[in-house]
N, C-alpha and C. Protein backbone atom coordinates (compact mmCIF):
# COMPACT_ATOMS: atom_id res chain seq x y z
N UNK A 1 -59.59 44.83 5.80
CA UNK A 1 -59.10 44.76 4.44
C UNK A 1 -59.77 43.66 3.63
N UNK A 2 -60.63 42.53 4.53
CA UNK A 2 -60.84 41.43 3.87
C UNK A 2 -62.17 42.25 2.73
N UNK A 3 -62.89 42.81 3.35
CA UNK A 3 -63.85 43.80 2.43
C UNK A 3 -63.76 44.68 1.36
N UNK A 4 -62.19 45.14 1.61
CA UNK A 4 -62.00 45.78 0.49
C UNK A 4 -61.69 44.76 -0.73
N UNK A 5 -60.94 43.72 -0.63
CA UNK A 5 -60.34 42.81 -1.04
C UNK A 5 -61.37 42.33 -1.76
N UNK A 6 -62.82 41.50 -1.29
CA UNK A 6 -63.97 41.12 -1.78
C UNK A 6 -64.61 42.30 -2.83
N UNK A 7 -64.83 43.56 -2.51
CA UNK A 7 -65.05 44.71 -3.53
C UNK A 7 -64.11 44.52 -4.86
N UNK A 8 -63.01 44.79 -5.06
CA UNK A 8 -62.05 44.69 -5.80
C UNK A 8 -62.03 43.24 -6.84
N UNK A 9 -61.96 42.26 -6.09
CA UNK A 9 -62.43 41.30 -6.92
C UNK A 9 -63.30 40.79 -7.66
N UNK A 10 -64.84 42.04 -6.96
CA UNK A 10 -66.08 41.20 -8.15
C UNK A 10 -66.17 42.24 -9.10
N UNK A 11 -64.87 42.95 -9.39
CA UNK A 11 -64.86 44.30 -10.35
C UNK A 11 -64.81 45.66 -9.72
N UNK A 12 -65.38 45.92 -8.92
CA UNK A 12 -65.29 47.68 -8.44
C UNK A 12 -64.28 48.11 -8.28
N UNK A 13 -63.99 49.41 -8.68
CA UNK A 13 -62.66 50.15 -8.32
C UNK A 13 -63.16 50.38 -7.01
N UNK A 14 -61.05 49.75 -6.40
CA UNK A 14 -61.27 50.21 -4.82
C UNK A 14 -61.56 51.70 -4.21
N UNK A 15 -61.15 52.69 -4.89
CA UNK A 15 -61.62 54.34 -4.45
C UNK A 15 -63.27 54.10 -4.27
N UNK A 16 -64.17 53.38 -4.50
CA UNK A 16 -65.47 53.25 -5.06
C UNK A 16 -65.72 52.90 -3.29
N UNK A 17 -65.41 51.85 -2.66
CA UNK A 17 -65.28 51.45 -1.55
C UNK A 17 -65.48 51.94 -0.39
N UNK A 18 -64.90 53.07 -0.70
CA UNK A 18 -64.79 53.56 1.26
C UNK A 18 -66.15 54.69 0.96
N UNK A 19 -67.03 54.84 -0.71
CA UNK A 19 -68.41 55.28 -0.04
C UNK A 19 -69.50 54.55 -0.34
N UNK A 20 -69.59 53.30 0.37
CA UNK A 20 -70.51 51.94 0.36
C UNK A 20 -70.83 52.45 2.04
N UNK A 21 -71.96 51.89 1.85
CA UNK A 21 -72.85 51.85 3.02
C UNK A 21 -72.45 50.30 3.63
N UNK A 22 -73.20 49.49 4.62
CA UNK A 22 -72.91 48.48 4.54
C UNK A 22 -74.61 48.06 3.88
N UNK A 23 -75.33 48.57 3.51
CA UNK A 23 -76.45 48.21 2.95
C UNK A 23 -76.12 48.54 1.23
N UNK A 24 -75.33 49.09 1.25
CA UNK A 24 -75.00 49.10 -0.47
C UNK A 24 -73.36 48.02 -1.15
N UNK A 25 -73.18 47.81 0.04
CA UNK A 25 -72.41 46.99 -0.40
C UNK A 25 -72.75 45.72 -0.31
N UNK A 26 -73.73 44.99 0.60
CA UNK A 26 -74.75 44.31 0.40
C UNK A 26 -74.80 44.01 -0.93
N UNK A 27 -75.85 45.14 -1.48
CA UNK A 27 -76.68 45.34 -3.12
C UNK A 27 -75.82 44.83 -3.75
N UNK A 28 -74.47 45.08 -3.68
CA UNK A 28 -73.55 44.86 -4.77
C UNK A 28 -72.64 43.96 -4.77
N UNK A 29 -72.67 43.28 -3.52
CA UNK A 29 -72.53 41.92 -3.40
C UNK A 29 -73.22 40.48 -3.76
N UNK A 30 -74.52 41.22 -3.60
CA UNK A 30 -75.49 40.47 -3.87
C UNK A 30 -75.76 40.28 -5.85
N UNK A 31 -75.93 41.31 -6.30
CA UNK A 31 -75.79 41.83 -7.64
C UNK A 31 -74.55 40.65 -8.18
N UNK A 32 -73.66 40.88 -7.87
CA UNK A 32 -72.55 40.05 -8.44
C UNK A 32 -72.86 38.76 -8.39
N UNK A 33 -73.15 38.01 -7.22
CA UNK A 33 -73.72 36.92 -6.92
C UNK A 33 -74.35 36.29 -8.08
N UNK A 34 -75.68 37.02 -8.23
CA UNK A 34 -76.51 37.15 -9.28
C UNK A 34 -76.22 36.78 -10.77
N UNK A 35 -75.20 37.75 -10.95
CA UNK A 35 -74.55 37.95 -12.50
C UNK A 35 -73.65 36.71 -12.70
N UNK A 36 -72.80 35.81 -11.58
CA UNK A 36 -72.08 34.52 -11.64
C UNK A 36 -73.03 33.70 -11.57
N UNK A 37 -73.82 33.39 -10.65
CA UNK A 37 -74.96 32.04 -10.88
C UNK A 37 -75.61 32.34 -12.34
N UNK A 38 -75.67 33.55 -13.08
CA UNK A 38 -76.78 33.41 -14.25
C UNK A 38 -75.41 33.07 -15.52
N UNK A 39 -73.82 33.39 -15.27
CA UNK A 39 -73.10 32.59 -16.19
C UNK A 39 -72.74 31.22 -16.21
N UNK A 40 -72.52 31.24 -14.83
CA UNK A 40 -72.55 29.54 -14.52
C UNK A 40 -73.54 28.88 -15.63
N UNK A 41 -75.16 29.19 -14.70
CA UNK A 41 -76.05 28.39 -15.58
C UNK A 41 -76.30 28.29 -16.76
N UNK A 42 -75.82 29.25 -17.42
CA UNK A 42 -75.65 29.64 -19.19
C UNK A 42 -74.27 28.74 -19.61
N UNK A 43 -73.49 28.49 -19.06
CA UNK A 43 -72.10 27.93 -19.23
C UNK A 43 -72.53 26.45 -19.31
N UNK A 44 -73.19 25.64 -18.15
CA UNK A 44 -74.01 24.27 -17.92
C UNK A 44 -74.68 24.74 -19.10
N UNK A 45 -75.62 25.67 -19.39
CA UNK A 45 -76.57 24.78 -20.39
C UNK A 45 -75.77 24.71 -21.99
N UNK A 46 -74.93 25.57 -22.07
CA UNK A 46 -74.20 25.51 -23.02
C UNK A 46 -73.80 24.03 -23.14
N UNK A 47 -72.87 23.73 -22.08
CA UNK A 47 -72.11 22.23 -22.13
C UNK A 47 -73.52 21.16 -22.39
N UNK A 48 -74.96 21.29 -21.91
CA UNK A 48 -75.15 20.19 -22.19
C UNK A 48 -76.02 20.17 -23.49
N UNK A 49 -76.71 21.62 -24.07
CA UNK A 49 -76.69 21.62 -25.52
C UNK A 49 -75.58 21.28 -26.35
N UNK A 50 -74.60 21.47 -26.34
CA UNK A 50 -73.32 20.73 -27.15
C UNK A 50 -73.32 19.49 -27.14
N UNK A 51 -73.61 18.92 -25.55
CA UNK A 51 -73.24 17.46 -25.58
C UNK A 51 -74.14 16.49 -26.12
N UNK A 52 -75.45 17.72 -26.18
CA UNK A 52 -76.84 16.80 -27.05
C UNK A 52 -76.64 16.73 -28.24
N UNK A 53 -76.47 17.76 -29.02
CA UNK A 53 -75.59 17.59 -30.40
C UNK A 53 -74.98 16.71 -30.87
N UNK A 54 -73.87 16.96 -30.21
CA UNK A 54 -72.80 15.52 -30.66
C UNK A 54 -73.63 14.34 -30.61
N UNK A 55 -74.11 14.23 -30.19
CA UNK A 55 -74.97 12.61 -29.67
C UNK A 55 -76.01 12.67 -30.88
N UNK A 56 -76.44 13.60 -30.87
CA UNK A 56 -77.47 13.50 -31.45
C UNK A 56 -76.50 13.32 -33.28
N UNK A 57 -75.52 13.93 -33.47
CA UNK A 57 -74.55 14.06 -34.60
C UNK A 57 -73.94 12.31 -34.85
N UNK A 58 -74.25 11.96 -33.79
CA UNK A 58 -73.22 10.51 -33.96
C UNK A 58 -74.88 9.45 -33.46
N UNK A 59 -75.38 9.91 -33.66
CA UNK A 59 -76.91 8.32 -33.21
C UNK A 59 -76.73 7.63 -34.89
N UNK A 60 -77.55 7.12 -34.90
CA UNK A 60 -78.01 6.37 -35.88
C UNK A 60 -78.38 7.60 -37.07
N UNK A 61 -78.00 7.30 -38.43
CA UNK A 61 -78.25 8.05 -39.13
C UNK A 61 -77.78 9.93 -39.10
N UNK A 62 -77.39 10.03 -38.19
CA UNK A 62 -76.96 11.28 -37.70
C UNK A 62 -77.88 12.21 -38.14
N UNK A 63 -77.42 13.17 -38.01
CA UNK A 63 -77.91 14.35 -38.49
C UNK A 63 -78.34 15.13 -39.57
N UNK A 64 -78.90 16.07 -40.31
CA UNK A 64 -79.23 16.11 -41.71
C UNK A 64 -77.81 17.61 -41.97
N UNK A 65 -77.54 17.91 -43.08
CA UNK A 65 -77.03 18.24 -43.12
C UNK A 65 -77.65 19.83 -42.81
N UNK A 66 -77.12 21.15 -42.46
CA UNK A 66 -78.26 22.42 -42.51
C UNK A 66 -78.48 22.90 -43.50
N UNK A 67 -77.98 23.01 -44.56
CA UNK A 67 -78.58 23.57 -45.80
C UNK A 67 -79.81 22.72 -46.65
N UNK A 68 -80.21 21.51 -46.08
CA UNK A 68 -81.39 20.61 -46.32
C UNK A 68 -82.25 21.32 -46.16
């Protein structure tokens, strides 16, 4: 059940399940994997473009306004 359990959670409907290979459920384990490390790293670069901003919003002289 722990397999079905892991299916179900990275999105698949469980009926979807019992016709996985163990080489396609692999793929689609792997796939998911994939799709979380590439939000993660979009999420980090988000946080540290923001955090350059602000900094950069509060240095000396700050920032120009955008319609300049």
């Amino acid at each position: 059940m722990a397999l079905l359990t892991m299916w179900t959670q990275a999105g698949f409907a469980p009926d979807s399940f019992w016709q996985q290979t163990p080489e396609t459920f692999r793929a689609a384990m792997d796939g998911v994997a994939a799709r979380l490390k590439a939000e993660s790293e979009g999420a980090i670069s988000t946080a540290w473009n923001t955090a350059a901003f602000v900094g950069a919003a509060m240095s000396k002289g700050g920032l120009k306004p955008l319609r300049q």
